[in-house]
Protein backbone atom coordinates (compact mmCIF):
# COMPACT_ATOMS: atom_id res chain seq x y z
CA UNK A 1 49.07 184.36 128.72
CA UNK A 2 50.45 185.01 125.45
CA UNK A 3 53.36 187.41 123.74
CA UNK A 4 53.97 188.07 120.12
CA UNK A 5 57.45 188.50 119.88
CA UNK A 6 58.28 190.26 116.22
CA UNK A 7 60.97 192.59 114.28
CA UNK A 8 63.71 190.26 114.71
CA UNK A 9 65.91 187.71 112.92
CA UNK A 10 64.75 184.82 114.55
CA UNK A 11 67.28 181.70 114.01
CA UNK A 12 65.78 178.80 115.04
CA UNK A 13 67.68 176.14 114.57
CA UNK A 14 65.53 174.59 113.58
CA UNK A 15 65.40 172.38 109.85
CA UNK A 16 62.17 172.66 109.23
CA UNK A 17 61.89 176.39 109.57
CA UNK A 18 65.32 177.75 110.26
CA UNK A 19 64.22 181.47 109.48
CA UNK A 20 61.48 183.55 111.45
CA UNK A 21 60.02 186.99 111.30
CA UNK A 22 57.96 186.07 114.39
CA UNK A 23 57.05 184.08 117.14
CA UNK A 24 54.03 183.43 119.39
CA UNK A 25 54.94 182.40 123.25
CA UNK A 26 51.86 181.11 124.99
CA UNK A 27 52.08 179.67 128.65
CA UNK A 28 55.78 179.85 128.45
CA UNK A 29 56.26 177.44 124.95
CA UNK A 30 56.37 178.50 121.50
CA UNK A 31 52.80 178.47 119.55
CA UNK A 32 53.34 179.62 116.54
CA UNK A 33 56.87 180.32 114.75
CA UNK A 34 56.66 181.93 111.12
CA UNK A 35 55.63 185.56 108.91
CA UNK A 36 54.00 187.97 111.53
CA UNK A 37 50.93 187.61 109.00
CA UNK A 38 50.72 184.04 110.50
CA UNK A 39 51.83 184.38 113.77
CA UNK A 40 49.36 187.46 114.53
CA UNK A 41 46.79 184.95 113.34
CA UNK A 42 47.25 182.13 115.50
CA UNK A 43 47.38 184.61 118.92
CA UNK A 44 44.32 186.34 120.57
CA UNK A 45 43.54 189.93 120.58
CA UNK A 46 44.86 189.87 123.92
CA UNK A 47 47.98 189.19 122.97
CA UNK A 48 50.89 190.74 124.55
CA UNK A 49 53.73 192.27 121.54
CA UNK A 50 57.13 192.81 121.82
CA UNK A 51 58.94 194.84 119.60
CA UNK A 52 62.69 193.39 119.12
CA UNK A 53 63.34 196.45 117.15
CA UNK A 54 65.56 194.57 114.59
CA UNK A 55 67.69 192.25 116.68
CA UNK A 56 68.26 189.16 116.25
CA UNK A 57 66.82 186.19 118.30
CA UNK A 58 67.95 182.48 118.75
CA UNK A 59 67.32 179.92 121.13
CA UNK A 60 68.07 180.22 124.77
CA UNK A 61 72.38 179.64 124.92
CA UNK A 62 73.16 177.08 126.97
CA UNK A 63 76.60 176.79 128.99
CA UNK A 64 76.97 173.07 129.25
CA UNK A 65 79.75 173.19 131.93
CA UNK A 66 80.51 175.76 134.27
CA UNK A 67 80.74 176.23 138.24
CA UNK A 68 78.06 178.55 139.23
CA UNK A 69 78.52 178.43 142.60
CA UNK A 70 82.40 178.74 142.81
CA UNK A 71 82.12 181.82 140.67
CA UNK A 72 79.63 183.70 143.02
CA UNK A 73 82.18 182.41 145.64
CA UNK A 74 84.98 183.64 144.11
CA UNK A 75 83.60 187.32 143.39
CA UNK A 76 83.73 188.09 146.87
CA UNK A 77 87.14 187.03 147.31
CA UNK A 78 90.43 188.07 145.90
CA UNK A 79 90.42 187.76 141.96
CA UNK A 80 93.70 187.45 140.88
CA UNK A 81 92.71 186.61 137.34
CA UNK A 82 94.22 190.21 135.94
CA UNK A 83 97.34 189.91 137.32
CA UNK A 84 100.42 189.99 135.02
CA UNK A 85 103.66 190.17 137.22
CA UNK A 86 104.58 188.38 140.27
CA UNK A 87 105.03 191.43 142.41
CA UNK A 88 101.76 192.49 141.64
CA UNK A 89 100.11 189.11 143.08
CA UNK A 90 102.24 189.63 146.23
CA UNK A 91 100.76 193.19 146.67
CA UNK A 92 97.56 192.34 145.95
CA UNK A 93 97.77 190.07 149.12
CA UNK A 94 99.53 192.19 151.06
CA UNK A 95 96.66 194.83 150.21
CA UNK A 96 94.30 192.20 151.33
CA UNK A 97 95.59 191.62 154.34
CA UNK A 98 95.75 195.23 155.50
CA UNK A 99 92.15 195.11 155.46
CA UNK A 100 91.58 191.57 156.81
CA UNK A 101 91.28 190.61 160.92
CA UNK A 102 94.19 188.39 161.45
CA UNK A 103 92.19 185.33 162.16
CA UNK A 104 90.96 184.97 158.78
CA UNK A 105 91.37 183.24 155.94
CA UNK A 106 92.22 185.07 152.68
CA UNK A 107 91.32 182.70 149.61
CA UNK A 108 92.54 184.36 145.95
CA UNK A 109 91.64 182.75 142.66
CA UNK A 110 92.67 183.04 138.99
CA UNK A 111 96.20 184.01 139.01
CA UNK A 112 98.26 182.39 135.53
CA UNK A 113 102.36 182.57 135.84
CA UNK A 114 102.23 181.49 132.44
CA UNK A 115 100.80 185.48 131.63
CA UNK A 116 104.00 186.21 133.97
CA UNK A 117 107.55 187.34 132.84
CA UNK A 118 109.40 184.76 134.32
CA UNK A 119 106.42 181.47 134.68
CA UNK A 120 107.25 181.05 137.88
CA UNK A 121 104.62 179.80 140.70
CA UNK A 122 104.61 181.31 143.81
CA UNK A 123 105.89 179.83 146.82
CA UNK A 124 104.91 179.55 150.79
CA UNK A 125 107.90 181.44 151.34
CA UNK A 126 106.41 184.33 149.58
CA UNK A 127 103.39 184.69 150.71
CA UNK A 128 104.13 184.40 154.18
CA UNK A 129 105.98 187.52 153.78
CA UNK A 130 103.25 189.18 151.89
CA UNK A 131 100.67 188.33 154.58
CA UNK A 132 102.77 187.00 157.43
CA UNK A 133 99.66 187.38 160.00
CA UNK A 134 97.28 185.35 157.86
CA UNK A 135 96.85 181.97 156.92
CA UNK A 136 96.64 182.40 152.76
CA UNK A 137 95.59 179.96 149.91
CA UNK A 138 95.88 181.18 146.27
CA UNK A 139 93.79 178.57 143.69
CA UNK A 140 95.49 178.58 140.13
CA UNK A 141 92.81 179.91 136.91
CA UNK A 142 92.52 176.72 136.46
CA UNK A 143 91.12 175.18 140.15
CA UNK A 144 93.78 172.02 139.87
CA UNK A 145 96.58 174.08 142.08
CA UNK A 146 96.40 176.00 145.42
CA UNK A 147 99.42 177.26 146.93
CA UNK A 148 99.51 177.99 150.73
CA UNK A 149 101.31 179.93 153.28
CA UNK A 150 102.51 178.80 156.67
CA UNK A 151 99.30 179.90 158.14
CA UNK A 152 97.03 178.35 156.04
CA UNK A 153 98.89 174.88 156.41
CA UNK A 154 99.28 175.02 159.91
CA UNK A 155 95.64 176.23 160.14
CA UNK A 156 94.38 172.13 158.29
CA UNK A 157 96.65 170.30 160.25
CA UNK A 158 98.89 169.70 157.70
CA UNK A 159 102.50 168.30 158.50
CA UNK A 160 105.63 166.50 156.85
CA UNK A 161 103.55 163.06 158.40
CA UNK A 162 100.57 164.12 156.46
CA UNK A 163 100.23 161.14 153.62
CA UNK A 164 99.45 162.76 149.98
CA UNK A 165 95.72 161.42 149.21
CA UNK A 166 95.68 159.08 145.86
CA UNK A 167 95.13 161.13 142.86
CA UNK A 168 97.22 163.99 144.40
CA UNK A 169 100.64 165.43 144.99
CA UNK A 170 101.60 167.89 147.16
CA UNK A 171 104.74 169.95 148.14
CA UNK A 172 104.93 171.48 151.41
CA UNK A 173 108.28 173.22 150.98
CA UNK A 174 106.98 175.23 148.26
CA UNK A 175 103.28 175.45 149.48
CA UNK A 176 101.95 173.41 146.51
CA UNK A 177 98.54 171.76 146.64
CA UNK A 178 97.79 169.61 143.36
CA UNK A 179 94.34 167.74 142.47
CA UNK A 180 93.06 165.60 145.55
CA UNK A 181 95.57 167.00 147.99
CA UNK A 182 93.40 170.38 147.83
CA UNK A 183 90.86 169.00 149.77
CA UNK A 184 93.58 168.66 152.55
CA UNK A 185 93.75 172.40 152.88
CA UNK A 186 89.66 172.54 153.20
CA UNK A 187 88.43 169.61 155.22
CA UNK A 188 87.79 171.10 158.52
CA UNK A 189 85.68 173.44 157.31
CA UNK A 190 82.07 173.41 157.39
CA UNK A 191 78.76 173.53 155.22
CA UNK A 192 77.95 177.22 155.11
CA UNK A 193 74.20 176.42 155.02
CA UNK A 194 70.97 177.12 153.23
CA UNK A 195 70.55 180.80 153.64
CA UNK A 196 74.07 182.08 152.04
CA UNK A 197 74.03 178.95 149.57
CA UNK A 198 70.86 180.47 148.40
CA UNK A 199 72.29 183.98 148.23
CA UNK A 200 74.92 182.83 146.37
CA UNK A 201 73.27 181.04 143.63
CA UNK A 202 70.93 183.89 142.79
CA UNK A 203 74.51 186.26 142.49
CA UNK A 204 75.85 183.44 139.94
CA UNK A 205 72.67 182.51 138.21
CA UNK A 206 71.49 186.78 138.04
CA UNK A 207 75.35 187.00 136.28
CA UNK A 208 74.92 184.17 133.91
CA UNK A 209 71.29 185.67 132.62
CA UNK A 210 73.01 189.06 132.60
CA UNK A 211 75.89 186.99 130.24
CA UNK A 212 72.78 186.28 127.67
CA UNK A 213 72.28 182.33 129.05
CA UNK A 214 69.19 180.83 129.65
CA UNK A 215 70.50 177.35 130.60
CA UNK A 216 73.64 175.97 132.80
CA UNK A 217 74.73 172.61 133.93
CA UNK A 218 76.30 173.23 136.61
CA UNK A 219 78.82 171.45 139.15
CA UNK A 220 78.56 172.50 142.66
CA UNK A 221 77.98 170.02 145.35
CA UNK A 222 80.77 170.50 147.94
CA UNK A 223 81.96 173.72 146.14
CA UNK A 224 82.66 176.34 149.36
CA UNK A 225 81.82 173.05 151.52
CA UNK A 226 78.26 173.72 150.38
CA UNK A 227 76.75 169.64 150.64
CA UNK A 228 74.29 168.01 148.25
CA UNK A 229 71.50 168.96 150.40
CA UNK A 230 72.61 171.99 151.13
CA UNK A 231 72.81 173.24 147.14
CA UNK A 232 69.78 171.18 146.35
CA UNK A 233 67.56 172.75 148.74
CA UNK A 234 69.13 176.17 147.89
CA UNK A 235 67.88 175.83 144.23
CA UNK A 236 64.61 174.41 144.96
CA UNK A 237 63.87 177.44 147.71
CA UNK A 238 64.78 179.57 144.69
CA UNK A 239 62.48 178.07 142.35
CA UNK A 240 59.52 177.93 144.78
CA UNK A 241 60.15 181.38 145.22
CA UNK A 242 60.18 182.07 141.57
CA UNK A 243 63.46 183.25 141.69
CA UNK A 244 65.70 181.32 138.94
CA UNK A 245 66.85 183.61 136.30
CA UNK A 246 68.65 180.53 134.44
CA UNK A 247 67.19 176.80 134.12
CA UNK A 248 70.07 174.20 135.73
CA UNK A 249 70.74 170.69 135.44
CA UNK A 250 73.35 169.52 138.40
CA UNK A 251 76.64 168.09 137.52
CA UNK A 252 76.76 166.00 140.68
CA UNK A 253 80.47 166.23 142.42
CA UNK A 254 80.14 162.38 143.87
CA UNK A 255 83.32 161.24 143.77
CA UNK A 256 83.44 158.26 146.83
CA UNK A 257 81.24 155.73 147.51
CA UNK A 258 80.41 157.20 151.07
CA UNK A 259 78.91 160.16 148.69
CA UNK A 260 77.20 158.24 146.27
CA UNK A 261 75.61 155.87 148.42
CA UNK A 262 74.04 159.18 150.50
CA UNK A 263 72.77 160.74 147.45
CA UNK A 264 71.47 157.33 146.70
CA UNK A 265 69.77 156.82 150.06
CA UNK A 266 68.62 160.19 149.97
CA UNK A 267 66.30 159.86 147.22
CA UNK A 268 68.49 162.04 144.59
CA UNK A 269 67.41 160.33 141.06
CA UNK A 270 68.95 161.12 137.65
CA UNK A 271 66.22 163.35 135.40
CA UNK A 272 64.53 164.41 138.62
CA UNK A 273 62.89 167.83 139.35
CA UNK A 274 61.49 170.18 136.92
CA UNK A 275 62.70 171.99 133.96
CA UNK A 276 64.11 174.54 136.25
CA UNK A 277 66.34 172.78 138.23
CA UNK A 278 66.91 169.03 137.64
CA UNK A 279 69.41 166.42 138.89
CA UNK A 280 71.71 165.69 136.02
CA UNK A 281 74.62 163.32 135.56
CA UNK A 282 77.35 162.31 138.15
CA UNK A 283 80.68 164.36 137.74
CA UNK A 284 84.20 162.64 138.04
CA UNK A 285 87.52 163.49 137.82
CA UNK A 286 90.18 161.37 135.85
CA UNK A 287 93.18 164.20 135.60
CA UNK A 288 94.06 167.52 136.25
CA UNK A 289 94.98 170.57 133.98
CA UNK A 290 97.36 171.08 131.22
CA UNK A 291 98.20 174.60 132.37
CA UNK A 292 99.29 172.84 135.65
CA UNK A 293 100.67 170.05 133.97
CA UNK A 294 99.04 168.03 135.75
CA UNK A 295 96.06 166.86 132.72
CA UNK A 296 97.48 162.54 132.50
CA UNK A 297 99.51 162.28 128.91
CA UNK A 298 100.30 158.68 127.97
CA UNK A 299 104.05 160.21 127.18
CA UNK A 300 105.98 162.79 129.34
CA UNK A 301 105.54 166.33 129.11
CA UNK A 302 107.61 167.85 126.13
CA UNK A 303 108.36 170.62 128.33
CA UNK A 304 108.46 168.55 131.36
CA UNK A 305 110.44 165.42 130.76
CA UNK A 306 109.82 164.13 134.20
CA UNK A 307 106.43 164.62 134.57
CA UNK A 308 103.15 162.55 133.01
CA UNK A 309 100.26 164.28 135.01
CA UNK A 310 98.30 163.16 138.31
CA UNK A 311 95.73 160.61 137.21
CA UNK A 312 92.97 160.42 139.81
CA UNK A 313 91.98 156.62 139.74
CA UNK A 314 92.95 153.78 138.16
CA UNK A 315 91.26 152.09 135.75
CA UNK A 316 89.57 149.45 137.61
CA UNK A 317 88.06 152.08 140.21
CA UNK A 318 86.90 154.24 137.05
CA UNK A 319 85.43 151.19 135.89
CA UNK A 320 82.97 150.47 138.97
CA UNK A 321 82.54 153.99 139.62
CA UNK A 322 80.87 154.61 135.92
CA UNK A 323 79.10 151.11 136.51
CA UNK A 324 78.11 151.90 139.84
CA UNK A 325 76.11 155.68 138.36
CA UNK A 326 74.67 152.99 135.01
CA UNK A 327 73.14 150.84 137.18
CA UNK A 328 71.19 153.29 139.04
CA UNK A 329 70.41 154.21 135.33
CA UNK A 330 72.76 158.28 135.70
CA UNK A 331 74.84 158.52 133.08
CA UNK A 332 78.02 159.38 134.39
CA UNK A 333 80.60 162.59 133.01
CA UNK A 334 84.50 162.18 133.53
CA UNK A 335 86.88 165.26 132.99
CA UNK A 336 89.72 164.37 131.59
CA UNK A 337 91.76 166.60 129.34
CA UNK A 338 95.38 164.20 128.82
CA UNK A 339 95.02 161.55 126.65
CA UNK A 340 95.87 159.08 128.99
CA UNK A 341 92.75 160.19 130.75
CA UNK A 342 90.64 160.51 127.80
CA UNK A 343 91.13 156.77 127.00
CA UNK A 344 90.45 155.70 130.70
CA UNK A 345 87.47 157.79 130.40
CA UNK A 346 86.33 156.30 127.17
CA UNK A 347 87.35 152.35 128.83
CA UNK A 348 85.16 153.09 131.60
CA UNK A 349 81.98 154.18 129.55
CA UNK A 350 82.45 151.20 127.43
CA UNK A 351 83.01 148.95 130.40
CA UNK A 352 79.67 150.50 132.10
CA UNK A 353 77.39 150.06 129.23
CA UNK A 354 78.53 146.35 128.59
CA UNK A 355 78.37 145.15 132.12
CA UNK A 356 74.22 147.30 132.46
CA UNK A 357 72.19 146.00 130.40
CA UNK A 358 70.36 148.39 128.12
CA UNK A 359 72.39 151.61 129.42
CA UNK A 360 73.86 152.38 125.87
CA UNK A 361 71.12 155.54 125.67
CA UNK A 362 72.62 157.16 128.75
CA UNK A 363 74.44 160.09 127.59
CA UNK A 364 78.05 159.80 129.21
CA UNK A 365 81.10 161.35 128.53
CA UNK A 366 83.73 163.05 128.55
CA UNK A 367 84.56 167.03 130.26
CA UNK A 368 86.84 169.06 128.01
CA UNK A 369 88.49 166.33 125.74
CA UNK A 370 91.17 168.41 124.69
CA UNK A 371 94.52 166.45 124.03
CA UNK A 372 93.41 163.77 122.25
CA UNK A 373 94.60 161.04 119.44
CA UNK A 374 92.84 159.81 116.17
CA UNK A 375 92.16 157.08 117.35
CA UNK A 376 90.56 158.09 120.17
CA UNK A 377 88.37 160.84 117.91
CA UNK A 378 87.26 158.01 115.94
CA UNK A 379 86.04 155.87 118.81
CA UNK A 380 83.97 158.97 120.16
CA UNK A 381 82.03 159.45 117.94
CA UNK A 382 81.97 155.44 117.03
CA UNK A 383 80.64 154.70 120.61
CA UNK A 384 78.47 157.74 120.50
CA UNK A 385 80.17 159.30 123.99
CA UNK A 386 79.01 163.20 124.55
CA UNK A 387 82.03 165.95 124.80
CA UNK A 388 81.69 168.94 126.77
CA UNK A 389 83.91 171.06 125.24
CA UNK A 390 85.08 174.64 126.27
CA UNK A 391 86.04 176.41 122.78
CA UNK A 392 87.38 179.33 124.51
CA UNK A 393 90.27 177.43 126.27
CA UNK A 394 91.65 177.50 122.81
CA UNK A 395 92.44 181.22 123.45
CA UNK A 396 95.21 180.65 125.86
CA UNK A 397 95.92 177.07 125.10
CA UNK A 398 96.66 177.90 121.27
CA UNK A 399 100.17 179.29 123.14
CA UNK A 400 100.91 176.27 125.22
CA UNK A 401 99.53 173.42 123.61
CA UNK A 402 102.75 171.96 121.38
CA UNK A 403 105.22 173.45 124.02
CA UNK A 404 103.36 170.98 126.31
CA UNK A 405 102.82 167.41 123.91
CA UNK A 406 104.57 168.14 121.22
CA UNK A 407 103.62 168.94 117.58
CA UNK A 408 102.57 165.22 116.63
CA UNK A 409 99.87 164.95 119.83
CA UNK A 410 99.04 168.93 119.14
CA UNK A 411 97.31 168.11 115.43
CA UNK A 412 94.81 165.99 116.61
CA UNK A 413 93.96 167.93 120.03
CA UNK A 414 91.08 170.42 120.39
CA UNK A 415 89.82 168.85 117.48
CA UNK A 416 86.29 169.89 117.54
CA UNK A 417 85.38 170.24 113.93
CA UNK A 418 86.71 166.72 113.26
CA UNK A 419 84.18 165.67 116.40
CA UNK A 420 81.34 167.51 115.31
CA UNK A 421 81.34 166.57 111.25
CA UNK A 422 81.81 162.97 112.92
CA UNK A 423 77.78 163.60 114.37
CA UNK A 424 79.40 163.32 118.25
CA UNK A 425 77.52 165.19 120.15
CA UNK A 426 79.66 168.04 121.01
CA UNK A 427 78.63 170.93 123.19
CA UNK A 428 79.35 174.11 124.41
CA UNK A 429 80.45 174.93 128.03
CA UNK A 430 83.19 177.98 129.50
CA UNK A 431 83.95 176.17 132.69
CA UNK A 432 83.31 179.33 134.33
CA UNK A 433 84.86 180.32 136.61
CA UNK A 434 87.89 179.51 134.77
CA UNK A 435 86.69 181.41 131.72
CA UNK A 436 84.04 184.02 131.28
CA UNK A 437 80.25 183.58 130.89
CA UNK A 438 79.98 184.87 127.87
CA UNK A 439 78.57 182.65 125.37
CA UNK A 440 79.80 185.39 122.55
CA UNK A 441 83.41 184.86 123.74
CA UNK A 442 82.97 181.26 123.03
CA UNK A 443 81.47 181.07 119.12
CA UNK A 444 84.45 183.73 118.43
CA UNK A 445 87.30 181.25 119.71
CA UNK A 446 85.55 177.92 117.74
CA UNK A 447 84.89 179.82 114.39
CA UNK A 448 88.34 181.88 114.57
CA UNK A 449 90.73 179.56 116.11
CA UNK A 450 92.13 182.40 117.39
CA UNK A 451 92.96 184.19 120.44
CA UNK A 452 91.58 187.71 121.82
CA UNK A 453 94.47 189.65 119.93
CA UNK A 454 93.23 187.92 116.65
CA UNK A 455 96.73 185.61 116.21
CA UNK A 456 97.42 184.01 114.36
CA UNK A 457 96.32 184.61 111.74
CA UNK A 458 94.17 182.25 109.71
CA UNK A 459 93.53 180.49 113.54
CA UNK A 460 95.10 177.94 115.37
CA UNK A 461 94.86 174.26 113.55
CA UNK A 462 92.46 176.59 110.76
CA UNK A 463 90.85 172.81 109.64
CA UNK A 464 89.33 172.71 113.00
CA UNK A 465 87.60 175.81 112.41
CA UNK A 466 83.43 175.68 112.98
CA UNK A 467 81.28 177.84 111.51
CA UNK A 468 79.09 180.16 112.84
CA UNK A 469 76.11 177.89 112.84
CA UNK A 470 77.51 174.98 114.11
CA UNK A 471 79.36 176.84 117.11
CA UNK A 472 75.84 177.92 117.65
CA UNK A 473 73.85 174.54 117.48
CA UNK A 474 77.30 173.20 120.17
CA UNK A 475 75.50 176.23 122.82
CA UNK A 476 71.92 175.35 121.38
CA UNK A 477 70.87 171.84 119.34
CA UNK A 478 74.06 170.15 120.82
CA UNK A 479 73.71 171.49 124.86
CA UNK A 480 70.47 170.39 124.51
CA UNK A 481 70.84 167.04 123.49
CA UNK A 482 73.97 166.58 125.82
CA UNK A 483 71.37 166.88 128.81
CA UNK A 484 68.44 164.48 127.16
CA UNK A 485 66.65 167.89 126.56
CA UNK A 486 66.81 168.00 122.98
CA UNK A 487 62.75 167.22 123.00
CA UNK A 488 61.89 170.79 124.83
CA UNK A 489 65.66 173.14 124.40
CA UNK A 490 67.69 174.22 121.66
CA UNK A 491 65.29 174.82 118.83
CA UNK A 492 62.51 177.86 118.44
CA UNK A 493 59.94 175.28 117.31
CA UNK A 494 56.00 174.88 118.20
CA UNK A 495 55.94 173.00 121.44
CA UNK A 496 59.42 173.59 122.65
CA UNK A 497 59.78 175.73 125.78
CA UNK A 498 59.93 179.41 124.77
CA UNK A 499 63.92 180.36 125.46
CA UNK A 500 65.55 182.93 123.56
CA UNK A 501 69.26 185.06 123.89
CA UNK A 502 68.53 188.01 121.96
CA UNK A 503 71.68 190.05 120.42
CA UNK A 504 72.45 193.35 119.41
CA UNK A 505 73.33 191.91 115.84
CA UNK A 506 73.19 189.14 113.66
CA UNK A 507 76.04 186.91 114.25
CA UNK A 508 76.04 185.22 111.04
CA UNK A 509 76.39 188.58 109.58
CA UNK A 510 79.25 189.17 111.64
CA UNK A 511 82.92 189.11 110.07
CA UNK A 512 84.54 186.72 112.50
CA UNK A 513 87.19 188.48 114.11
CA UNK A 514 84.04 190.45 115.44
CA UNK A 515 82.27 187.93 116.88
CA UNK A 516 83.27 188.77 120.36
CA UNK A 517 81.18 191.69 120.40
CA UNK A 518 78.47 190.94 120.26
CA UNK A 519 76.68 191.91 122.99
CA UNK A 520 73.23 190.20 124.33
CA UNK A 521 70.27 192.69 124.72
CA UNK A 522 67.58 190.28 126.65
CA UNK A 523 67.03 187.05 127.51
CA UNK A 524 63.21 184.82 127.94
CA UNK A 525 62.76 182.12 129.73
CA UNK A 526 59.80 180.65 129.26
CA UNK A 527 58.28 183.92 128.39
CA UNK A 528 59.71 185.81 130.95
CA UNK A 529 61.88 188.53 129.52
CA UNK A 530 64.93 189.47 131.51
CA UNK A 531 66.99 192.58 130.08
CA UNK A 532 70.59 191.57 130.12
């Protein structure tokens, strides 16, 4: 089968022909890319054509780093991500509730008491009175923080005897769940199964297509409870039944040995599946967030003397864990936004690829890589480790990030210009559900440095400003090559596989400031157009 698609900008990314007036899809790759003249020569009379109608065309986006599967979960339950007072988040509940049987759970997500008056988190105390018949657990925007009611703590098991798991901190008093001590609120719960797994996938990956992507890598083994076999089989019942809007590579959540060695024994392999949905690297933690203070600084917190973050393991455990992935030849992917966890992160790769044998080619690295030191930028892109970055988190961060390390450790944080003119390979991700889909929303924040109410002015740390193309090529070339898909993604180019995010407007055209609107039209994946 073959399309013609035509009266479009096409931006291809790629250097050999980085401008197109046409392009010729045939069995779901690229054939031709060039003039119409040439492209209507190379297809068949047969040939399908569509008519663009003067939009403009670039290579399927890419999200490098989201949670598809936590934000289907999270539509269907209370999304607290709007709320801007305190008393609002308490009726909200309370609203809930009146609508909820009283042996149910009621899980919220996305509240921010930094947006709040006061910045103050809410307690146990509170919400028992806002839903004192319920057992309640509110995550934080961020997904490092829960804070639970009476209920909800009863309801795990959870007492004053309860030891705080390593890597997490917990306050009962106040309700507060931090980093590993989350999973104490969740452990007796159990794996959903196949059928609503599947159900929710489709909801995430329909909403990411509808966002204008074509591609996610995507975390979510053990999201919901959902296991490895559980999400694997979901996706490959989807793609069997022709039903994946969006190509994924898994993130794989495989934090223990007990989890490893099943995926191991199962037959899970790094690379393996199709180009629709393929197992990617494994996924570690090394810190928390810096909203939360709980991201691992090597100094205190300027605003939080007594405080340093929650670093998940120590260096010696990182160490075998990132060995452990090498040796089954998976690269491994740590997030880690302090720079104390940065540099464990960056000690483990180097300790992985020295102690395996020809393993320097696997594409580890680092999740977020946001406070950072020169030193550490240097050895990045020295040691050739991949960054998922998240652009947009610059948006709200811009506002906290000196009141949090101070103005020294602030200059050479979120730093991706520097990391990207350094040839790192630095992609593009939203960590969705912690920010939106849209892969609009992020080429605005890393070409404008600033946030949605266009301050300040010039942008945040201006020098780290990227321009239009290379925030493109970090959701295109970059994404690509993050995943070892750089020989089939990112580029329209004869022989690659025919993805394309098609927008209302040029976005090189665009002035800046108005980069946020612009608004996909369609996506294709591999051939297969998809109205957004």
């Amino acid at each position: 089968m073959e399309t013609i698609f035509y009266n479009a900008s096409f931006t291809t990314m790629d250097e050999s022909c980085p401008t197109a007036e046409a392009v010729l899809v045939r069995d779901g790759r690229f054939a031709a890319v060039g003039s119409y003249d040439d492209v209507l020569a190379q297809a068949s009379p047969e040939a399908k054509r569509v008519d663009l109608k003067g939009a403009a065309a670039y290579p399927g986006m890419i999200d490098s780093h989201l949670h598809i599967l936590n934000l289907a979960i999270m539509s269907r339950e209370l999304v607290l991500t709007e709320i801007r007072r305190r008393a609002d988040l308490f009726a909200a509940v309370a609203a809930r509730a009146d609508k909820t049987p009283a042996d149910a759970v009621i899980d919220g997500r996305g509240f921010n008491e930094d947006l709040w008056d006061d910045r103050t988190l809410p307690t146990r105390k509170e919400l028992d009175a806002a839903a004192p018949h319920h057992a309640v657990r509110l995550t934080r925007v961020c997904g490092h923080m829960v804070i639970a009611n009476s209920k909800a703590i009863e309801l795990a098991g959870i007492t004053a005897q309860t030891p705080v798991p390593e890597g997490g901190a917990m306050d009962l008093e106040k309700g507060i769940f931090a980093e590993n001590a989350i999973n104490l609120l969740f452990a007796e719960e159990g794996d959903p199964g196949e059928a609503l797994c599947k159900e929710l996938l489709f909801e995430g990956m329909s909403m990411a297509a509808k966002a204008g992507l074509t591609a996610i890598y995507s975390d979510d083994f053990y999201t919901g409870n959902y296991s490895m076999h559980t999400v694997a089989a979901a996706y490959r019942a989807l793609e069997k039944e022709g039903r994946m809007p969006v190509r994924v590579v898994q993130q794989c959540a495989l934090a223990t040995d007990a989890l490893w060695n099943e995926f191991i024994s199962s037959g899970f392999r790094y690379g393996q599946g199709s180009d629709m949905y393929r197992i990617g690297p494994r996924k570690l933690y090394a810190d928390g967030s810096l909203g939360a203070r709980t991201a691992w600084l090597t100094v205190p917190y300027a605003d939080a003397p007594d405080r340093q973050g929650v670093p998940i393991y120590a260096q010696q455990e990182l160490n075998r864990l990132g060995a452990q992935a090498h040796a089954a030849g998976m690269p491994f992917i740590v997030h880690a936004i302090g720079d104390a966890a940065t540099e464990s992160v960056l000690n483990a790769i180097d300790y992985a690829r020295r102690t395996i044998p020809g393993t320097d080619d696997l594409p580890s690295g680092i999740v977020h890589c946001q406070i950072t030191s020169a030193d550490q930028l240097e050895r990045i892109a020295r040691e050739h480790v991949t960054v998922y970055a998240q652009p947009v988190f610059t948006e709200y961060d811009l506002h906290i990030c000196r009141d949090r390390v101070g103005e020294a450790l602030e200059k050479t944080s979120y730093n991706w210009a520097t990391l990207y003119r350094s040839s790192a390979c630095i992609s593009s991700g939203s960590d969705c559900p912690v920010e939106p889909l849209d892969p609009a929303i992020n080429i605005y924040c890393a070409v404008t440095r600033m946030d949605f109410d266009r301050t300040p002015e010039g942008g945040w740390l201006p020098e780290q400003r990227l321009t239009v193309q290379e925030a493109i090529s970090c959701h295109t070339v970059q994404a690509a090559r993050a995943a070892q898909l750089d020989d089939r993604l990112g580029r329209i180019r004869p022989g690659y596989l025919a993805d394309m995010t098609v927008f209302d407007t040029s976005l090189e055209r665009l002035s800046p400031e108005l980069l946020k609107e612009a608004k996909p039209l369609l996506t294709v994946v591999g051939g297969i157009v998809r109205p957004c």
